[in-house]
Structures are given as C-alpha cells and as structure tokens.
N, C-alpha and C. Protein backbone atom coordinates (compact mmCIF):
# COMPACT_ATOMS: atom_id res chain seq x y z
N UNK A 1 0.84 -1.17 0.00
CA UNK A 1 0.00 0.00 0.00
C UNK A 1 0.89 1.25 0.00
N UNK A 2 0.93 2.05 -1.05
CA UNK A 2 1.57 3.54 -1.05
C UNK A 2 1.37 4.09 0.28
N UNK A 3 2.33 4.91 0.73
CA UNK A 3 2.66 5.30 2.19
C UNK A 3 2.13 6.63 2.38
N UNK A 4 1.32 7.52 1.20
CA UNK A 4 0.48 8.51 0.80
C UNK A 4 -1.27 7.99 1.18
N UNK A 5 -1.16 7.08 0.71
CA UNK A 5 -2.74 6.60 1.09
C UNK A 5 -3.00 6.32 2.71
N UNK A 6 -1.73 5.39 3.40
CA UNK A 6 -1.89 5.09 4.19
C UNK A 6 -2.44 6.27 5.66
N UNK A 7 -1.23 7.39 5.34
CA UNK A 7 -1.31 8.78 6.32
C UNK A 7 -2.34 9.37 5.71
N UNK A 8 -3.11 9.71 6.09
CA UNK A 8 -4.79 10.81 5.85
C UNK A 8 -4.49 12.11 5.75
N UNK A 9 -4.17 11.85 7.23
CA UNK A 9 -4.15 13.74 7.88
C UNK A 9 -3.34 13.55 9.17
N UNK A 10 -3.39 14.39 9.78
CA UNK A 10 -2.79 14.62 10.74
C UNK A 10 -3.62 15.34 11.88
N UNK A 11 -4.06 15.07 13.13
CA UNK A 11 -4.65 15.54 13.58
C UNK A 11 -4.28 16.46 14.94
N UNK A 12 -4.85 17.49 14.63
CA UNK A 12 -4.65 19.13 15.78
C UNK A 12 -5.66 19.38 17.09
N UNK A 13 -5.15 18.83 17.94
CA UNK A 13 -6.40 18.90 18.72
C UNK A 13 -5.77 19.51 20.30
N UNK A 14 -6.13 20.05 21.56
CA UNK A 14 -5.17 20.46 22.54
C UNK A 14 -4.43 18.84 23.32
N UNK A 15 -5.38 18.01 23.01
CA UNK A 15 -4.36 16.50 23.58
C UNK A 15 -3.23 16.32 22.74
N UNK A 16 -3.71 16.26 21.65
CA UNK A 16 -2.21 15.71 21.07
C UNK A 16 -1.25 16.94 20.68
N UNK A 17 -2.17 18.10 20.75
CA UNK A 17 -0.73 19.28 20.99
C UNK A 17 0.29 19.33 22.28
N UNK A 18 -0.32 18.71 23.00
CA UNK A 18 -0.03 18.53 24.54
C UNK A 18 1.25 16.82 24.18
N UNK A 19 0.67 16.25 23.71
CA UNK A 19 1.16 14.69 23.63
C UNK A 19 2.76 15.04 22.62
N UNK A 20 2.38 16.31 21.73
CA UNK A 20 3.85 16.49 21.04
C UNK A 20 4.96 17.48 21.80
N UNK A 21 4.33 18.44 22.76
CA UNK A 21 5.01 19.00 23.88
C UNK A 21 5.83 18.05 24.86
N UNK A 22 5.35 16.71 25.24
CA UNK A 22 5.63 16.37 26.44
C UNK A 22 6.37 15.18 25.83
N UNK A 23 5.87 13.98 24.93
CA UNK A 23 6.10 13.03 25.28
C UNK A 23 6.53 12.99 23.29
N UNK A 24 6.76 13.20 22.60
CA UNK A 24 7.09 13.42 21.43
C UNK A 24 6.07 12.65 20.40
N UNK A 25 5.08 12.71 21.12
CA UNK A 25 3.79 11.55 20.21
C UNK A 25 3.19 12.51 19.13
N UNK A 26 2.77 12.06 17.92
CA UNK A 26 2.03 12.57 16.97
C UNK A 26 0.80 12.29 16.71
N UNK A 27 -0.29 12.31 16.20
CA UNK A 27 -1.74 11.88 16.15
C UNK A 27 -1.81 11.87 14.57
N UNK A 28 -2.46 11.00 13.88
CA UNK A 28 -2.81 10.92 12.43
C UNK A 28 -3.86 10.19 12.12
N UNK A 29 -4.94 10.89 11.51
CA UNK A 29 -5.91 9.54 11.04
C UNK A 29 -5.32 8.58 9.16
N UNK A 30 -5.49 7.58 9.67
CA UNK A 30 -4.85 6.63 8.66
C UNK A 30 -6.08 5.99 8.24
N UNK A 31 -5.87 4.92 7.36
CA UNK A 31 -6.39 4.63 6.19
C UNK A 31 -7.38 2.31 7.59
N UNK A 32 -8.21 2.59 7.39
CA UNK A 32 -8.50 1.90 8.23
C UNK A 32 -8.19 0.64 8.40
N UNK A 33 -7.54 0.23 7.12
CA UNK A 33 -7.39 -1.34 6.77
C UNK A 33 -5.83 -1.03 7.21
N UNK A 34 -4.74 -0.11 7.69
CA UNK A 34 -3.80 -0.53 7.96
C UNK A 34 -3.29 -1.00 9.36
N UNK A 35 -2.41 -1.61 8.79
CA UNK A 35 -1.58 -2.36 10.52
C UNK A 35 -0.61 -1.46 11.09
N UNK A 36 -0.17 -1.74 12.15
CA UNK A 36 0.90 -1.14 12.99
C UNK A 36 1.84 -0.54 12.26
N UNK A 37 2.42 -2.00 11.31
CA UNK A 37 3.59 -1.78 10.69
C UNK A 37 3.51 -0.79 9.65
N UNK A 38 2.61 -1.09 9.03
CA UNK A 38 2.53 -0.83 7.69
C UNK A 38 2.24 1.01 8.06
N UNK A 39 1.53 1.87 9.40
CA UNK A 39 1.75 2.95 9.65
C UNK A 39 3.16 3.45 10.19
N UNK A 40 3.93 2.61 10.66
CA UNK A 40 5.31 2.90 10.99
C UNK A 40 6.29 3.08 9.82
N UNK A 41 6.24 2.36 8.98
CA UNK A 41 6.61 2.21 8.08
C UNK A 41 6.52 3.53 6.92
N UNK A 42 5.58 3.95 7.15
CA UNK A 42 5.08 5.48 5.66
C UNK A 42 5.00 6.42 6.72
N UNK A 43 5.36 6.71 8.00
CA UNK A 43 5.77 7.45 8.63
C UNK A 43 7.10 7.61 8.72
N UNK A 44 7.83 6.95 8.71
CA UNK A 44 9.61 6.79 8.49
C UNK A 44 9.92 6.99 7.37
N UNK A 45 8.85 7.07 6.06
CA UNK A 45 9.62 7.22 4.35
C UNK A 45 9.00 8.55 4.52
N UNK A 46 7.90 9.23 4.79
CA UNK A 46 7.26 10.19 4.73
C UNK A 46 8.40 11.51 5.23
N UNK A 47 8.51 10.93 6.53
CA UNK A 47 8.81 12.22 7.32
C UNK A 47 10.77 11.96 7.72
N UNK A 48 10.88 10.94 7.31
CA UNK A 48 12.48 10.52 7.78
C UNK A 48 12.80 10.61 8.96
N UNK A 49 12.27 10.23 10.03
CA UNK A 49 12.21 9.94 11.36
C UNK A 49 11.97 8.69 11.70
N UNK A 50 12.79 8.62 13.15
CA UNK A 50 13.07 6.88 13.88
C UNK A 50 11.70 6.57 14.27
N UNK A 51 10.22 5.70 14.30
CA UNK A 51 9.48 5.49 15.12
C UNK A 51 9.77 4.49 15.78
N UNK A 52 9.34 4.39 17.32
CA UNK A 52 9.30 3.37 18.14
C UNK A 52 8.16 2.86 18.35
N UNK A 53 6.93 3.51 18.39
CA UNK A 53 5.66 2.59 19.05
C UNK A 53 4.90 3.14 18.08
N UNK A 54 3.64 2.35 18.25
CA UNK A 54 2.26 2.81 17.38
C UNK A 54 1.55 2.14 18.09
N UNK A 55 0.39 2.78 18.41
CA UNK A 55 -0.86 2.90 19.24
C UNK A 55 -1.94 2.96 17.99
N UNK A 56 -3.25 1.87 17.64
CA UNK A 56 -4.10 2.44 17.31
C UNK A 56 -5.31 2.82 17.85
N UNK A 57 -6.43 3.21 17.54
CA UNK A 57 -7.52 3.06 17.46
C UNK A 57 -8.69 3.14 16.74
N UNK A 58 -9.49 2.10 17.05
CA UNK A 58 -10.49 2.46 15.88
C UNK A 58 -11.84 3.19 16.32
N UNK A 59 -12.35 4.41 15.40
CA UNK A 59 -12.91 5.41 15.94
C UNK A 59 -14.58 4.86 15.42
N UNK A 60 -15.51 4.82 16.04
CA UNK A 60 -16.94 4.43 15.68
C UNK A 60 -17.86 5.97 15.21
N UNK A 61 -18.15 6.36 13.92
CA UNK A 61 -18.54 7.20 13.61
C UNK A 61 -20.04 7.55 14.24
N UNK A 62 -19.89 8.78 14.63
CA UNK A 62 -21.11 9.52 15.09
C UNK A 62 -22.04 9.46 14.69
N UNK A 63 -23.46 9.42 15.09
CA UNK A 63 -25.00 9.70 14.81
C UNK A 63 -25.38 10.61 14.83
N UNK A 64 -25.61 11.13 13.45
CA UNK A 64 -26.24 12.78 13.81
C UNK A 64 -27.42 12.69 13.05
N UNK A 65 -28.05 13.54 13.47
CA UNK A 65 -29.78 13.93 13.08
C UNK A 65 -29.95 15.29 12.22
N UNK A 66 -31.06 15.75 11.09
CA UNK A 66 -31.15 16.65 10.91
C UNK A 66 -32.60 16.55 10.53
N UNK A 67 -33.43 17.31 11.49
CA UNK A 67 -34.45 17.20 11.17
C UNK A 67 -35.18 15.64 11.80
N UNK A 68 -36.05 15.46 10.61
CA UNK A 68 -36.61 13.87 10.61
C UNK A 68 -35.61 12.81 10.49
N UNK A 69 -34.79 13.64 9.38
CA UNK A 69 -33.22 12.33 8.88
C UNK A 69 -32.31 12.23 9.48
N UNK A 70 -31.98 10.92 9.72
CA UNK A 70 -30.78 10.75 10.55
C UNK A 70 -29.89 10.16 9.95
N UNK A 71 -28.61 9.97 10.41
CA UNK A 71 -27.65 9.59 9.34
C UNK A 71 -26.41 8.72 10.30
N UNK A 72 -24.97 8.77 9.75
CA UNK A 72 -24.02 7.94 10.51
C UNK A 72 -22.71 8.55 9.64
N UNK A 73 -22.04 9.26 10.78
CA UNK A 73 -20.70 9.17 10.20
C UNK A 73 -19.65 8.52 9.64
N UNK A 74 -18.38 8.27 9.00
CA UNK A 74 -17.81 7.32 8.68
C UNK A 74 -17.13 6.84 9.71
N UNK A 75 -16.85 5.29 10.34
CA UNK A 75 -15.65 5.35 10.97
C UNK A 75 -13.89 5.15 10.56
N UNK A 76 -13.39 5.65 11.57
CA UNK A 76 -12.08 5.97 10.83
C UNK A 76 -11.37 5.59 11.82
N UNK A 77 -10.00 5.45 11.65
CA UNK A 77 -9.38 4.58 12.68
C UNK A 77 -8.07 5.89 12.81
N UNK A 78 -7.52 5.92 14.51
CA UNK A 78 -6.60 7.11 14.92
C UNK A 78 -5.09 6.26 15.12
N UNK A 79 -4.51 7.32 14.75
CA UNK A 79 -2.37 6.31 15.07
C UNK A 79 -2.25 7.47 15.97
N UNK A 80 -1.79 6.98 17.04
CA UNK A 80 -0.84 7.83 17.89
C UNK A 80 0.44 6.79 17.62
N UNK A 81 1.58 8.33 17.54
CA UNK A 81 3.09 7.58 16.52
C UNK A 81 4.18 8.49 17.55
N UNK A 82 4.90 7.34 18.41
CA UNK A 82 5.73 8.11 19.26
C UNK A 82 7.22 8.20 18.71
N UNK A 83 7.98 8.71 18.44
CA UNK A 83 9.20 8.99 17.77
C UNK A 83 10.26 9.01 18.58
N UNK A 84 11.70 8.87 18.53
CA UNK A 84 12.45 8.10 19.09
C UNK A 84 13.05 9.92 19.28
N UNK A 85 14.37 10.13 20.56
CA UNK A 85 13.91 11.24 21.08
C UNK A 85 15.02 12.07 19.93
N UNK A 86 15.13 13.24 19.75
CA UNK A 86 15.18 14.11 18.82
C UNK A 86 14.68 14.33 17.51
N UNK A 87 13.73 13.67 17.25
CA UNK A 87 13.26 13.56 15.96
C UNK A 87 11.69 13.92 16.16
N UNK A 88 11.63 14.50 15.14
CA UNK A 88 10.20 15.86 15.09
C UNK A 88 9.40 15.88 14.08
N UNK A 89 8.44 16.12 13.72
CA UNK A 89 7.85 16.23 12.49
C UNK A 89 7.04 17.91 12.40
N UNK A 90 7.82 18.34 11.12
CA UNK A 90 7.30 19.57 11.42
C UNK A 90 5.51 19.90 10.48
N UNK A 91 4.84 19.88 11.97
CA UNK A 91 3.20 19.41 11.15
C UNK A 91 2.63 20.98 10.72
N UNK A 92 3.67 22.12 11.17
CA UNK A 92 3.15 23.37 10.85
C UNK A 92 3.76 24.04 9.29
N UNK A 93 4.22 23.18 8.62
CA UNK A 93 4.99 24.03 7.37
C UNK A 93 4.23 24.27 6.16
N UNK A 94 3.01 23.92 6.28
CA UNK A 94 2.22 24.39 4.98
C UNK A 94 1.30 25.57 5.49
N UNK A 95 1.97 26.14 6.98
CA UNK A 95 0.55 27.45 7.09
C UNK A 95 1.62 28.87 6.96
C-alpha cells in the first residue's frame, strides 16, 4: 500500500498538541485497513524519522440527526506515533 494513502491527515487537537510537547507523540488519522507496521513504516519514508511505538484506534462514527433524517458518520481509525527522542515532524509548514 503507497505510504500517501496510508497517512490521511494529521490531527490538531489540545491533547495531542499537549502529547507532542511532552512526550514526542504525533496523532494521524490513517487509512483503516492498515496495521501497525505498515503505519510505521510510511511514517519513516514520509517524514524521515526513527518510530518506536504505534498505538491504534479504531474510531466508531457519530449519529447525527437533521431534522426527521438521521444519518451515521464514517468510521475511521486514529495512530498515535511516538518517535524516538530528537526527531520531530514539522506538522506546521504548509501554514
């Protein structure tokens, strides 16, 4: 699987701004069918950094209503990606 498909996005939120302050962890939503490896892996060609751990989870999409209609979000699955210590990913260079 291309290592472009696998990484989504990257996600900005005050936990994991907090999680890249303290403990050098990153947050990314990935592609749902991937494994551990296979996110460690297009994170190390992507960004050229050591990873050590990968954490997933899989996220159960929301129920929302509008009106009479109700509907269902997609679910999507979260990588928390902890990086070995001096190595950074700079997630602010496209603003």
């Amino acid at each position: 699987m291309d290592s472009r498909r696998i990484i989504l996005r990257s996600l900005f939120t005050e936990k994991s701004t907090r999680q890249q302050e303290q403990s050098n962890q990153f947050v990314f939503a990935v592609d749902p069918g991937a494994n551990k490896r296979q996110i460690a892996d297009a994170i190390e060609e992507l960004f050229q950094v050591k990873v050590l751990n990968v954490r997933t989870q899989n996220r159960m999409g929301k129920i929302h209503s509008m009106g009479r209609f109700s509907g269902r979000r997609a679910d999507w699955k979260k990588a928390i990606v902890t990086l070995a210590e001096g190595d950074a990913i700079e997630v602010y260079e496209n603003l």
